[in-house]
N, C-alpha and C. Protein backbone atom coordinates (compact mmCIF):
# COMPACT_ATOMS: atom_id res chain seq x y z
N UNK A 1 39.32 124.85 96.63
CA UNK A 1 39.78 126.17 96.21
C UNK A 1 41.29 126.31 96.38
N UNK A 2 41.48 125.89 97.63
CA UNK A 2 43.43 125.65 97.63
C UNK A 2 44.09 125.09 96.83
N UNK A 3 43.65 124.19 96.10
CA UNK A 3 44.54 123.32 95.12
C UNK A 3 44.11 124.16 93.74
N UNK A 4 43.06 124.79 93.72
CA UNK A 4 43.09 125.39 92.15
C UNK A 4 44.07 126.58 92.36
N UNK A 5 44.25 127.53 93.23
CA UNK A 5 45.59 128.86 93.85
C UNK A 5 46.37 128.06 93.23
N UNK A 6 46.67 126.95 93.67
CA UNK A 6 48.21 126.09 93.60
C UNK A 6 48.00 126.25 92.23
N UNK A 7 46.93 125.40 91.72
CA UNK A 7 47.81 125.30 90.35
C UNK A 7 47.39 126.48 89.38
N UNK A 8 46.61 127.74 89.91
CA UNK A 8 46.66 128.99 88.86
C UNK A 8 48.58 129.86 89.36
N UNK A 9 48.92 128.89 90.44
CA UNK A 9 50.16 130.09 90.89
C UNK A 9 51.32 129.20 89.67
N UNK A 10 50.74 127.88 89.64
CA UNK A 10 52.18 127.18 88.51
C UNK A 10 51.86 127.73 87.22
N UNK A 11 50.49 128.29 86.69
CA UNK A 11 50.42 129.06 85.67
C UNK A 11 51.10 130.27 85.32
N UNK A 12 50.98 130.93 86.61
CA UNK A 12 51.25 132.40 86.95
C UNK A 12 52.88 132.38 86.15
N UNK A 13 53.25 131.38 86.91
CA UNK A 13 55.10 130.87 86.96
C UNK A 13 55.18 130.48 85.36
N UNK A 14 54.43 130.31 84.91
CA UNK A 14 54.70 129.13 83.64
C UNK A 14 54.60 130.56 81.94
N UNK A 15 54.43 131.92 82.58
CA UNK A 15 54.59 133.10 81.25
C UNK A 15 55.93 133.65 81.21
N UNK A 16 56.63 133.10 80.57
CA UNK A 16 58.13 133.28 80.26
C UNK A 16 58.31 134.57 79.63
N UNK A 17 58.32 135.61 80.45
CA UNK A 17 58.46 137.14 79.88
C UNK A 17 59.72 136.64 79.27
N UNK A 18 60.92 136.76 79.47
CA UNK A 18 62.20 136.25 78.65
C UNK A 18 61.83 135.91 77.29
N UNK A 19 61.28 135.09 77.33
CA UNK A 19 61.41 134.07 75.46
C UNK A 19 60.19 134.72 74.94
N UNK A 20 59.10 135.94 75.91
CA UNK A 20 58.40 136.65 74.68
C UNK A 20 59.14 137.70 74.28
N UNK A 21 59.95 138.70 75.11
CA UNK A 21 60.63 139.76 74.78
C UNK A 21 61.51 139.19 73.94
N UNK A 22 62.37 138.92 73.83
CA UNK A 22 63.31 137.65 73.21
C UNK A 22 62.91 137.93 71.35
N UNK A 23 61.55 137.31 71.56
CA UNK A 23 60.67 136.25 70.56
C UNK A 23 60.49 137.77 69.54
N UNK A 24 59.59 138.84 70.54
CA UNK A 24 59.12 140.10 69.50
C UNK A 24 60.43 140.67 69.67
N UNK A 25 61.18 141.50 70.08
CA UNK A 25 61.98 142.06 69.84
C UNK A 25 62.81 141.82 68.65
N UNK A 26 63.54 140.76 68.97
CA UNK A 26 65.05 139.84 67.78
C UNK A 26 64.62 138.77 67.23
N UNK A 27 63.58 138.31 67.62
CA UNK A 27 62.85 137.33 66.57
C UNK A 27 63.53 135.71 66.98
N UNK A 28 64.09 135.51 67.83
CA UNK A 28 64.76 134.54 68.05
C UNK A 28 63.80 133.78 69.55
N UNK A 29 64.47 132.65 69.99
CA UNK A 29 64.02 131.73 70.74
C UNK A 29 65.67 131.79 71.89
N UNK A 30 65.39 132.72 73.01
CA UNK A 30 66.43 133.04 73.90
C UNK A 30 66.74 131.71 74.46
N UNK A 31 66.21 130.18 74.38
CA UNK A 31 66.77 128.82 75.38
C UNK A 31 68.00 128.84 74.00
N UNK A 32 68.43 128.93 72.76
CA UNK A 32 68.92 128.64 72.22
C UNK A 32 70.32 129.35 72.38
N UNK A 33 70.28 130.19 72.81
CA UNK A 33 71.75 131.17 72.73
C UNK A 33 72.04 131.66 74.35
N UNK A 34 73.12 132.01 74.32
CA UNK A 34 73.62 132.15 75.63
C UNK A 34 74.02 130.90 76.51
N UNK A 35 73.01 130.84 77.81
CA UNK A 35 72.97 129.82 78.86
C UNK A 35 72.24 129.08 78.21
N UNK A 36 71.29 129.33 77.73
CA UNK A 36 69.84 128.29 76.70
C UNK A 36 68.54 128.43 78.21
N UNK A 37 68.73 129.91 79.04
CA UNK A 37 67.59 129.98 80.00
C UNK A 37 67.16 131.15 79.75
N UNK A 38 65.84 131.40 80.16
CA UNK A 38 65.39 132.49 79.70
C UNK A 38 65.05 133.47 80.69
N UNK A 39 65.83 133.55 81.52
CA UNK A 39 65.63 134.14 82.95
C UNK A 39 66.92 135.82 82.56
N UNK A 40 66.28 136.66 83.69
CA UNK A 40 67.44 137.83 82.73
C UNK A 40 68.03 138.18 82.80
N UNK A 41 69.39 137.48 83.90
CA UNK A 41 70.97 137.75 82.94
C UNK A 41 71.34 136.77 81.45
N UNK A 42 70.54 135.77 81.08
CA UNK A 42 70.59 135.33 79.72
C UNK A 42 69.74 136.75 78.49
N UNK A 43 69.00 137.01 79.00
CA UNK A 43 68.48 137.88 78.17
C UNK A 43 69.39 139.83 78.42
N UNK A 44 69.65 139.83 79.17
CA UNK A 44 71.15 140.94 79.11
C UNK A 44 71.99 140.85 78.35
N UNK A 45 72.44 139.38 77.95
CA UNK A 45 73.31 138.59 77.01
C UNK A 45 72.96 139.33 75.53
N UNK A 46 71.43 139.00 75.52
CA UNK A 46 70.80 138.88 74.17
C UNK A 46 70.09 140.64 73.70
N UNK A 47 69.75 141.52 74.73
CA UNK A 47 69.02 142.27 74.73
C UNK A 47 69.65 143.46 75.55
N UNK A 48 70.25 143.09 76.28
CA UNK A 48 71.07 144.32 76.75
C UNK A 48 70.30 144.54 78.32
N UNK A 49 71.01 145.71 78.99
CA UNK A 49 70.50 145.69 80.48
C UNK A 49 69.57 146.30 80.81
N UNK A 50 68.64 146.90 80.04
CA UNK A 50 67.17 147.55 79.97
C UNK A 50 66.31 145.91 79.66
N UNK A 51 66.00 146.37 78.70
CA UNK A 51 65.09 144.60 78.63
C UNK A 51 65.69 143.76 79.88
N UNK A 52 66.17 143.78 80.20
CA UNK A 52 66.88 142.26 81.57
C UNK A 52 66.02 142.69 82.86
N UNK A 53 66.39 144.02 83.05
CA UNK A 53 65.51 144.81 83.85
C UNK A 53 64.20 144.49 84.83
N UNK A 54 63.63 144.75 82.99
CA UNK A 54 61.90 144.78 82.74
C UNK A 54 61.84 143.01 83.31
N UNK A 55 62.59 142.43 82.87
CA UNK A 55 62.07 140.86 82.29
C UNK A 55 62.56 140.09 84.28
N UNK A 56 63.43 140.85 84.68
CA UNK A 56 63.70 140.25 86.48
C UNK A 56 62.37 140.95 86.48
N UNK A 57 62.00 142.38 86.84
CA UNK A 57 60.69 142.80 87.47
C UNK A 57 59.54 142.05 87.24
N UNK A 58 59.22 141.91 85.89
CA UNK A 58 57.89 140.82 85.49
C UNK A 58 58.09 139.83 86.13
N UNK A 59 59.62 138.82 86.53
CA UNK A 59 59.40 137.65 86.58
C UNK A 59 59.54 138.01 88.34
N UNK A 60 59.76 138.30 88.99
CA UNK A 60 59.81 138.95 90.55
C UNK A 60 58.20 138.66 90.69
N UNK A 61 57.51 140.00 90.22
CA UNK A 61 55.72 140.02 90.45
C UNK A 61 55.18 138.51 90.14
N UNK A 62 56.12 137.56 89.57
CA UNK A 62 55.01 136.28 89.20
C UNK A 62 55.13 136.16 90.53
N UNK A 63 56.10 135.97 91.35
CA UNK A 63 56.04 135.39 92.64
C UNK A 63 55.42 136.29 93.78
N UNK A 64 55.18 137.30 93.66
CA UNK A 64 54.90 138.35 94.51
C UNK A 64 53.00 137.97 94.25
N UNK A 65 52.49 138.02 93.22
CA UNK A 65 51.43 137.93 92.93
C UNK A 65 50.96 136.83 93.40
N UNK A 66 51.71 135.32 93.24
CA UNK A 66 51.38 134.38 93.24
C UNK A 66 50.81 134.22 95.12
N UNK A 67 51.79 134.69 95.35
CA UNK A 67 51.24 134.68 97.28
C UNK A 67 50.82 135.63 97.74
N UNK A 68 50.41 136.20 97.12
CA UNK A 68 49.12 137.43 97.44
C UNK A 68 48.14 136.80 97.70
N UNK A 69 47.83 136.43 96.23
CA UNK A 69 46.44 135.69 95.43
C UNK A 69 46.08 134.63 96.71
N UNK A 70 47.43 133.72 96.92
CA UNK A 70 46.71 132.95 97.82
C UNK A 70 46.45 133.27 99.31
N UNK A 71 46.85 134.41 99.71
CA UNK A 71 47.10 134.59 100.94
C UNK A 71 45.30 135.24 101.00
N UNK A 72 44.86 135.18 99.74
CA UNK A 72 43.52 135.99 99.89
C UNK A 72 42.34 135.04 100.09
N UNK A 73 43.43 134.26 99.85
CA UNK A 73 41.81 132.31 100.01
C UNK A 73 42.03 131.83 101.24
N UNK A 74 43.98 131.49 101.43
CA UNK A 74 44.20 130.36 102.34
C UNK A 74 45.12 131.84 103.65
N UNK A 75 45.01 131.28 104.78
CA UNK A 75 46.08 131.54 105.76
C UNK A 75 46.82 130.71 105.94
N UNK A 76 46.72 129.63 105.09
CA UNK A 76 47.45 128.72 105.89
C UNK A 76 49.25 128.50 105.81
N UNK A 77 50.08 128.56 106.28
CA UNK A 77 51.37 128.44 105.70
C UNK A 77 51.74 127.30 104.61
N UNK A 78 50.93 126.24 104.60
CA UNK A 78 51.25 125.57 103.93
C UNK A 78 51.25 125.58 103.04
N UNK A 79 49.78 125.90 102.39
CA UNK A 79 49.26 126.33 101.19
C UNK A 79 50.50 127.66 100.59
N UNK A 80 50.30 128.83 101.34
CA UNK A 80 51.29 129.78 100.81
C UNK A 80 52.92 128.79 100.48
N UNK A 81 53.25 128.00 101.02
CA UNK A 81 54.13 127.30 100.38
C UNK A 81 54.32 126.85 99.61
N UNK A 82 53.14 125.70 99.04
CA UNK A 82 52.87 125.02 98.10
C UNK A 82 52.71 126.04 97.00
N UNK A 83 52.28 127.18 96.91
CA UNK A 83 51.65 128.04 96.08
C UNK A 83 52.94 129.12 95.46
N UNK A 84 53.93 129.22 96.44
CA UNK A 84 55.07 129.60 96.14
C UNK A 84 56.62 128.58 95.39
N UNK A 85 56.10 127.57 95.84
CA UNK A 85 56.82 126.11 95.13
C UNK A 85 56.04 126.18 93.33
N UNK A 86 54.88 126.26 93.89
CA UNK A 86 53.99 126.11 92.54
C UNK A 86 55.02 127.07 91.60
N UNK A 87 54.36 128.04 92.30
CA UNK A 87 55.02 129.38 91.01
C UNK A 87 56.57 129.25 90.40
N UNK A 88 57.37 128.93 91.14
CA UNK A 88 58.69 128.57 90.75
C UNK A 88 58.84 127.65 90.32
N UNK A 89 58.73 126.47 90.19
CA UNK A 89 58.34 125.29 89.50
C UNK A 89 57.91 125.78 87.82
N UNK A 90 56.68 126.73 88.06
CA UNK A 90 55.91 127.30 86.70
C UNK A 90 56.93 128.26 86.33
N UNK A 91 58.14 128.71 86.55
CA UNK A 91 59.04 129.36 86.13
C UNK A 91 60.45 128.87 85.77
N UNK A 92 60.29 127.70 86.41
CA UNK A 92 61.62 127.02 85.87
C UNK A 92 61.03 125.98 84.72
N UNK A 93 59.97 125.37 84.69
CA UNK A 93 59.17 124.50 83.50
C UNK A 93 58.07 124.61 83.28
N UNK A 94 58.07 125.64 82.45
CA UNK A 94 56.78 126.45 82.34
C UNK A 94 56.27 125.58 81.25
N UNK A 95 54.52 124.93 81.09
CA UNK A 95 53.77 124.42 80.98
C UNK A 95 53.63 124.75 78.95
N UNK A 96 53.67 126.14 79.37
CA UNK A 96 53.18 126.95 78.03
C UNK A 96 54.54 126.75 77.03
N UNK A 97 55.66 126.83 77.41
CA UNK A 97 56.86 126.67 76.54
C UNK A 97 57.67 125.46 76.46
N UNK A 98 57.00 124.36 76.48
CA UNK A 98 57.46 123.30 76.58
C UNK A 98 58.76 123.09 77.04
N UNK A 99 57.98 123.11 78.85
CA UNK A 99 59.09 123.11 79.58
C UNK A 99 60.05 122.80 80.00
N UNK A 100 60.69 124.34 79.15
CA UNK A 100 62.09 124.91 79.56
C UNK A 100 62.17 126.28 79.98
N UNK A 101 62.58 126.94 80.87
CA UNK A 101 62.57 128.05 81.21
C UNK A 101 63.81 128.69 81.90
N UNK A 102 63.74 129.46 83.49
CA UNK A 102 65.12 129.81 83.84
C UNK A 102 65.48 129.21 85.04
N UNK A 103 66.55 129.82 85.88
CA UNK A 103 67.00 129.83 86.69
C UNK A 103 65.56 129.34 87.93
N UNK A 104 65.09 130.35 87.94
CA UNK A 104 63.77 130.65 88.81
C UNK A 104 64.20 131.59 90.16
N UNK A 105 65.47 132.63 89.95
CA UNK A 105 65.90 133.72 91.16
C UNK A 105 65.11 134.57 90.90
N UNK A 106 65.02 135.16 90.28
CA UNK A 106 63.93 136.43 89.97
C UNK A 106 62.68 136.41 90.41
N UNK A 107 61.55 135.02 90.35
CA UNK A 107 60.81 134.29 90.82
C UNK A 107 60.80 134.14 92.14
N UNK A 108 62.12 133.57 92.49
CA UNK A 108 62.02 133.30 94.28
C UNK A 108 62.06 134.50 94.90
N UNK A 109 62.68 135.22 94.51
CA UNK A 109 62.95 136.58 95.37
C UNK A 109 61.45 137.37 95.07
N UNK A 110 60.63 137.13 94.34
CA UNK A 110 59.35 137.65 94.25
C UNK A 110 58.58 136.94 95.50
N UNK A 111 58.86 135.41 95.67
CA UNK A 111 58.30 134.73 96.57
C UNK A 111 58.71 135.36 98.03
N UNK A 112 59.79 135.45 97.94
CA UNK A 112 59.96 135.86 99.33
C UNK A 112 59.95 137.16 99.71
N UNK A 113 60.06 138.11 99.03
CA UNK A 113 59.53 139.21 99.24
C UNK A 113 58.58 139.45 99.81
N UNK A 114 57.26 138.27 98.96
CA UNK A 114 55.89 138.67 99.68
C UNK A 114 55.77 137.81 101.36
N UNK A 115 56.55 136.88 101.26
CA UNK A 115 56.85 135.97 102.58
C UNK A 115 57.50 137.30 103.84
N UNK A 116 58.78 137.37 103.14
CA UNK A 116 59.46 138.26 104.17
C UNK A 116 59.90 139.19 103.93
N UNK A 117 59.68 140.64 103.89
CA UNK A 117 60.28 141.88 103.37
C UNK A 117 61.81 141.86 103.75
N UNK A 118 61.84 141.89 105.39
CA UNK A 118 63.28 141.89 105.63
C UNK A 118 64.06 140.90 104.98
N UNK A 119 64.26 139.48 105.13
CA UNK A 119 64.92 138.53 104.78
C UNK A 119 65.45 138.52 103.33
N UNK A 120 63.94 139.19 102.69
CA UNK A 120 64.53 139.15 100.79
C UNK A 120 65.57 140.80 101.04
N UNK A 121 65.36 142.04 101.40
CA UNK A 121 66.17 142.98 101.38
C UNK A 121 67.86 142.60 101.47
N UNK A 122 67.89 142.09 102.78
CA UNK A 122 69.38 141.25 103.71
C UNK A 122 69.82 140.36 102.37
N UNK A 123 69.09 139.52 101.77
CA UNK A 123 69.54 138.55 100.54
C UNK A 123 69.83 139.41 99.23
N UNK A 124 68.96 140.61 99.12
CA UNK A 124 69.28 140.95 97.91
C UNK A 124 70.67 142.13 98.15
N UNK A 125 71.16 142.47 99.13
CA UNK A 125 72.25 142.79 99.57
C UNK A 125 73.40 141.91 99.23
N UNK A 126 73.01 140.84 100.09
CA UNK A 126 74.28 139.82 99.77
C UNK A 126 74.39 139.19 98.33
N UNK A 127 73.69 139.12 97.32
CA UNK A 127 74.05 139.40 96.18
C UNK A 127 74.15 139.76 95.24
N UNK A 128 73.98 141.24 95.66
CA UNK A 128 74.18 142.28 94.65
C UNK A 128 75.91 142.65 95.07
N UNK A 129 76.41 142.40 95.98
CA UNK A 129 77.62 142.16 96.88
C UNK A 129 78.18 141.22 96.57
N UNK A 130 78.04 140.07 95.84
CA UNK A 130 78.53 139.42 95.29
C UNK A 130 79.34 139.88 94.11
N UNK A 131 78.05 139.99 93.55
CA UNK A 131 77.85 140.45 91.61
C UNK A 131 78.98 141.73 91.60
N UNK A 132 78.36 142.48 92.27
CA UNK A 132 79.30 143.39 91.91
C UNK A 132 81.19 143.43 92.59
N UNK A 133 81.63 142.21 93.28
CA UNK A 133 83.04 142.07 93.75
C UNK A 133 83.36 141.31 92.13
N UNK A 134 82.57 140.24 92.09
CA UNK A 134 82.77 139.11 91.34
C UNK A 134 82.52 139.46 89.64
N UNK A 135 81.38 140.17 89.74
CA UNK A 135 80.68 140.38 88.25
C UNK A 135 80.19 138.87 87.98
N UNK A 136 80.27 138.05 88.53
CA UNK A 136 79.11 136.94 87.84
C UNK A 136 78.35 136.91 88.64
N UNK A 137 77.06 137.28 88.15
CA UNK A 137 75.22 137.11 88.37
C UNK A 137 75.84 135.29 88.91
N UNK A 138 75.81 134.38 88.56
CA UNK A 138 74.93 133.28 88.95
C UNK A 138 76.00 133.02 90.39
N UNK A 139 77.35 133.41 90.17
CA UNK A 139 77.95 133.14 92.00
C UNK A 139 77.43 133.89 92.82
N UNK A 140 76.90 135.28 92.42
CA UNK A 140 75.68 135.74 93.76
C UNK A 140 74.74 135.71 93.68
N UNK A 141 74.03 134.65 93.05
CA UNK A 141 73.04 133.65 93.20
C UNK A 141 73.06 132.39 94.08
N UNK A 142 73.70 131.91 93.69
CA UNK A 142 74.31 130.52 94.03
C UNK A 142 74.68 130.82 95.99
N UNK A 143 75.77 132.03 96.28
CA UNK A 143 75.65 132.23 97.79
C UNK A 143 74.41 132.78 98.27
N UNK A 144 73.53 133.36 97.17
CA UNK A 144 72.06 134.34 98.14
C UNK A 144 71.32 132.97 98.43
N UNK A 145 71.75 132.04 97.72
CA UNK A 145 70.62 130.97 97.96
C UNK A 145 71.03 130.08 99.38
N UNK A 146 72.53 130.11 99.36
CA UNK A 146 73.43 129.43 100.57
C UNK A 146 72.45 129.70 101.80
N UNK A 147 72.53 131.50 101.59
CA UNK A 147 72.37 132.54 102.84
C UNK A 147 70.68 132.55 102.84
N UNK A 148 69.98 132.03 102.06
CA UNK A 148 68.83 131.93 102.74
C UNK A 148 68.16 131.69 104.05
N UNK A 149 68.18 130.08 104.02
CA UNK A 149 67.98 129.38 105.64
C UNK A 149 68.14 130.04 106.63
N UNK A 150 69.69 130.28 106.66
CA UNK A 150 70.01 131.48 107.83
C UNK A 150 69.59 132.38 107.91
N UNK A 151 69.39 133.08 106.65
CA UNK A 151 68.78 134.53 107.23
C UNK A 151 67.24 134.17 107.57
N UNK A 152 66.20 132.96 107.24
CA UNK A 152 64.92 133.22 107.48
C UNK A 152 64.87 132.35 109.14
N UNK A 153 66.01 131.99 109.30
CA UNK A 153 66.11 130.80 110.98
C UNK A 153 66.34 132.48 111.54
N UNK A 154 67.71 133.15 110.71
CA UNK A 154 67.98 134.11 112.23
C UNK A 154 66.89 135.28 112.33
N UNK A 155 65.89 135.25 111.29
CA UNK A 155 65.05 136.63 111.87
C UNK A 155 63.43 136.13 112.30
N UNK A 156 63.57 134.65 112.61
CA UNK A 156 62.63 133.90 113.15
C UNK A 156 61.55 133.83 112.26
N UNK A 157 61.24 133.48 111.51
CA UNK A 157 60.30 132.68 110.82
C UNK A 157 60.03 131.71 110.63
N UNK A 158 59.02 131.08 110.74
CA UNK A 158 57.94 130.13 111.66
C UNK A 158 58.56 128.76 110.81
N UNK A 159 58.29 127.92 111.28
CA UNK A 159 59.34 126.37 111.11
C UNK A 159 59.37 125.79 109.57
N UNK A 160 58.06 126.40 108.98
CA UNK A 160 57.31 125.71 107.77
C UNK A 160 58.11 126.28 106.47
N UNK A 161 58.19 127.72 106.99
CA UNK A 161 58.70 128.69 105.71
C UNK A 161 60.57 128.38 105.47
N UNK A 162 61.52 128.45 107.18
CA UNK A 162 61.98 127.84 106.82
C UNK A 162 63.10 126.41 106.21
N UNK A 163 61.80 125.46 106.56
CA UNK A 163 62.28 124.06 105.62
C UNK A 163 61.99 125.04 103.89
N UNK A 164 60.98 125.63 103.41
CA UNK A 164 60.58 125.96 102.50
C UNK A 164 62.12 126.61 102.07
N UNK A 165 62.33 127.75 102.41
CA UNK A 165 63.59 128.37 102.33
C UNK A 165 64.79 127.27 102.29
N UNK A 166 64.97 125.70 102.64
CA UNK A 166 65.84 125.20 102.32
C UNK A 166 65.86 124.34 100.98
N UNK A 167 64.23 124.34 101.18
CA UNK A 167 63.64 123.57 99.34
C UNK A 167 63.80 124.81 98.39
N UNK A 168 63.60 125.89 98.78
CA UNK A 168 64.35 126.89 97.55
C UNK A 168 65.90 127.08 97.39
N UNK A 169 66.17 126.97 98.67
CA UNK A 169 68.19 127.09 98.28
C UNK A 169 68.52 125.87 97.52
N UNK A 170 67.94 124.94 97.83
CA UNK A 170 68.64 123.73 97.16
C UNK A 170 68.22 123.61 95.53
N UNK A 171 67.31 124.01 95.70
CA UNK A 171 66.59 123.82 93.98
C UNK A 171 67.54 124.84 93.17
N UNK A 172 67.73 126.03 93.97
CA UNK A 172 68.61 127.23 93.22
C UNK A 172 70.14 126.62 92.89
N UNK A 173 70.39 126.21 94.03
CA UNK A 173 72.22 125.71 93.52
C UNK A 173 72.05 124.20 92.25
N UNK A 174 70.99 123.45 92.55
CA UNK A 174 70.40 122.47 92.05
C UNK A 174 70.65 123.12 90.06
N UNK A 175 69.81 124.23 89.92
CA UNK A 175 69.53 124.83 88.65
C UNK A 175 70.97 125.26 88.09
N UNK A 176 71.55 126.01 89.56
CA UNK A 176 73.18 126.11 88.77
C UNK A 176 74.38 125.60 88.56
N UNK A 177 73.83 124.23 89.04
CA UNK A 177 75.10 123.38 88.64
C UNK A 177 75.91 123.48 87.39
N UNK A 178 75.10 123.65 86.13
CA UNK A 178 76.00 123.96 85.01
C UNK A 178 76.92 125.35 85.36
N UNK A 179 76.30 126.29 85.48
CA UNK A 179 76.88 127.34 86.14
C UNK A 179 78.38 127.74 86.63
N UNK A 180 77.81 126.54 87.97
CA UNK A 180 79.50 126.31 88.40
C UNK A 180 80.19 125.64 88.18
N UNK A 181 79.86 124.45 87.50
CA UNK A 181 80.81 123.79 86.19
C UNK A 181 81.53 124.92 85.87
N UNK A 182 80.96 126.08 84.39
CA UNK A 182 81.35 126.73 83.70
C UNK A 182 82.67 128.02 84.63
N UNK A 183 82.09 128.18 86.18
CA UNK A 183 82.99 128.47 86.94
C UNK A 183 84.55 128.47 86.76
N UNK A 184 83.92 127.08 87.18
CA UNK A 184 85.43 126.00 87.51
C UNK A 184 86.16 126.06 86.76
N UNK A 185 85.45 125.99 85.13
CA UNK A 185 86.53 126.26 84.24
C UNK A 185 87.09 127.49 83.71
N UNK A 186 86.54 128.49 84.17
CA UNK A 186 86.80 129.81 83.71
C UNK A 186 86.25 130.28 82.34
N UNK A 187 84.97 129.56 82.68
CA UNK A 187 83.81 130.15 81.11
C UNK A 187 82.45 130.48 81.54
N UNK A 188 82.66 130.89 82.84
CA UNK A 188 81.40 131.53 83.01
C UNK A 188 81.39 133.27 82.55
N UNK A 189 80.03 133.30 81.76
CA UNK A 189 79.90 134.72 81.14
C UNK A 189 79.88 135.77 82.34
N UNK A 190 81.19 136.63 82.34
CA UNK A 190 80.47 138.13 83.69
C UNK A 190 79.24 139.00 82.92
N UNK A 191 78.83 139.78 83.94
CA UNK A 191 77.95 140.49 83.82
C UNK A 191 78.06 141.52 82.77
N UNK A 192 77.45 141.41 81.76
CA UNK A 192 77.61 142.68 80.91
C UNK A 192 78.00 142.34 79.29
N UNK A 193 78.56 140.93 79.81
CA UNK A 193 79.28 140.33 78.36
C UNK A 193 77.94 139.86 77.35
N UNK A 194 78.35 140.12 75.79
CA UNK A 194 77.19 140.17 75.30
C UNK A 194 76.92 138.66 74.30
N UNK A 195 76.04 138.14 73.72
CA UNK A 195 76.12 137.00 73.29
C UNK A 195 76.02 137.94 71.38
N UNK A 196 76.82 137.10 70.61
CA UNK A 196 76.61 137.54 69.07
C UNK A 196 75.73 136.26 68.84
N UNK A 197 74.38 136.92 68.16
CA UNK A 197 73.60 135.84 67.48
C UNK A 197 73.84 135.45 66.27
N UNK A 198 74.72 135.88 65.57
CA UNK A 198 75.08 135.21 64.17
C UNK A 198 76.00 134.26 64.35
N UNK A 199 76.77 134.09 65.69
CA UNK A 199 77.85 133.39 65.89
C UNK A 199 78.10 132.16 67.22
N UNK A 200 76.85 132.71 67.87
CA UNK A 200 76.17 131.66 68.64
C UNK A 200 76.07 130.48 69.04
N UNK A 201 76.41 129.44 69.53
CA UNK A 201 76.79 128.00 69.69
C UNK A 201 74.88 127.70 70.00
N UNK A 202 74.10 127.21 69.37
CA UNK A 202 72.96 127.41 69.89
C UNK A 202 73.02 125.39 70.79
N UNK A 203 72.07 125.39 71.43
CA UNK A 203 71.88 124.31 72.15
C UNK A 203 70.89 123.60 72.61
């Protein structure tokens, strides 16, 4: 029964709200324009900051759901790990869209939410504190993911969750390497900037 959680939670991960809103709305395929991810500051790009909204909240509950579900079979930490790896995994290469998908922040912070109320609050502080000094979404990403570890070592949580918390920071800076490439060079999109689809570099 533990290994089927696992792999209904990489399902859970694997419904790319992004590239359906995307898909019915503008009729387009959101990996193609923007970042080419379908996670939703790419779809803010494409859709504006209502749809982006909706499409973090949906993709938040995959992870929130995903360790519910299992917390209702297994106690075990491990499993809730595996099951929270699952889901993000199913959100960064989702099964159903021949996987390509996003970032997987929206996702993790669903995961850890249901892990740790405090720890995700303290993180979603520090980068929304980012975003808003900086205006780029993925550099207060990129430090919320830094500031993970620490925040789940300093408010004591149990040894398993976090190594887990260091397999999610790393996978997160891991995903934004293009990111901070685009940094470095001074072409990373700020927050708010919009993508033209007739004019689009698609990829």
């Amino acid at each position: 029964m533990h290994y089927l959680v696992i792999f209904i939670s990489y399902l859970i991960g694997s419904i790319s709200f992004g590239y359906i809103f995307c898909k019915v709305i503008k009729g387009v395929d959101i990996r193609n324009y923007g970042s080419g991810n379908t996670g939703a500051t790419n779809i803010s790009r494409i859709l504006g900051l209502g749809p982006s909204v909706i499409v973090f909240i949906l993709d938040a509950l995959k992870g929130i759901s995903a360790i519910y579900l299992t917390r209702f079979f297994a106690e075990s930490p491990i499993i809730i790990i595996l099951a929270g790896i699952a889901v993000i995994v199913g959100h960064n290469w989702p099964v159903f869209f021949g996987f390509r998908g996003g970032r997987g922040i929206a996702t993790s912070l669903g995961v850890l939410f249901a892990i740790s109320p405090v720890v995700f609050i303290w993180l979603l502080i520090i980068g929304i504190s980012v975003v808003a000094l900086s205006r780029y979404i993925s550099l207060g990403s990129v430090i919320g993911a830094v500031a993970l570890p620490f925040l789940m070592w300093h408010f004591k949580l149990e040894l398993p969750f976090i190594i887990f918390g260091i397999l999610m920071s790393s996978l997160a800076i891991i995903r934004h390497i293009p990111n901070l490439k685009r940094l470095k060079e001074g072409k990373e999109s700020k927050i708010g900037e919009k993508v033209n689809l007739g004019s689009a570099r698609k990829r």
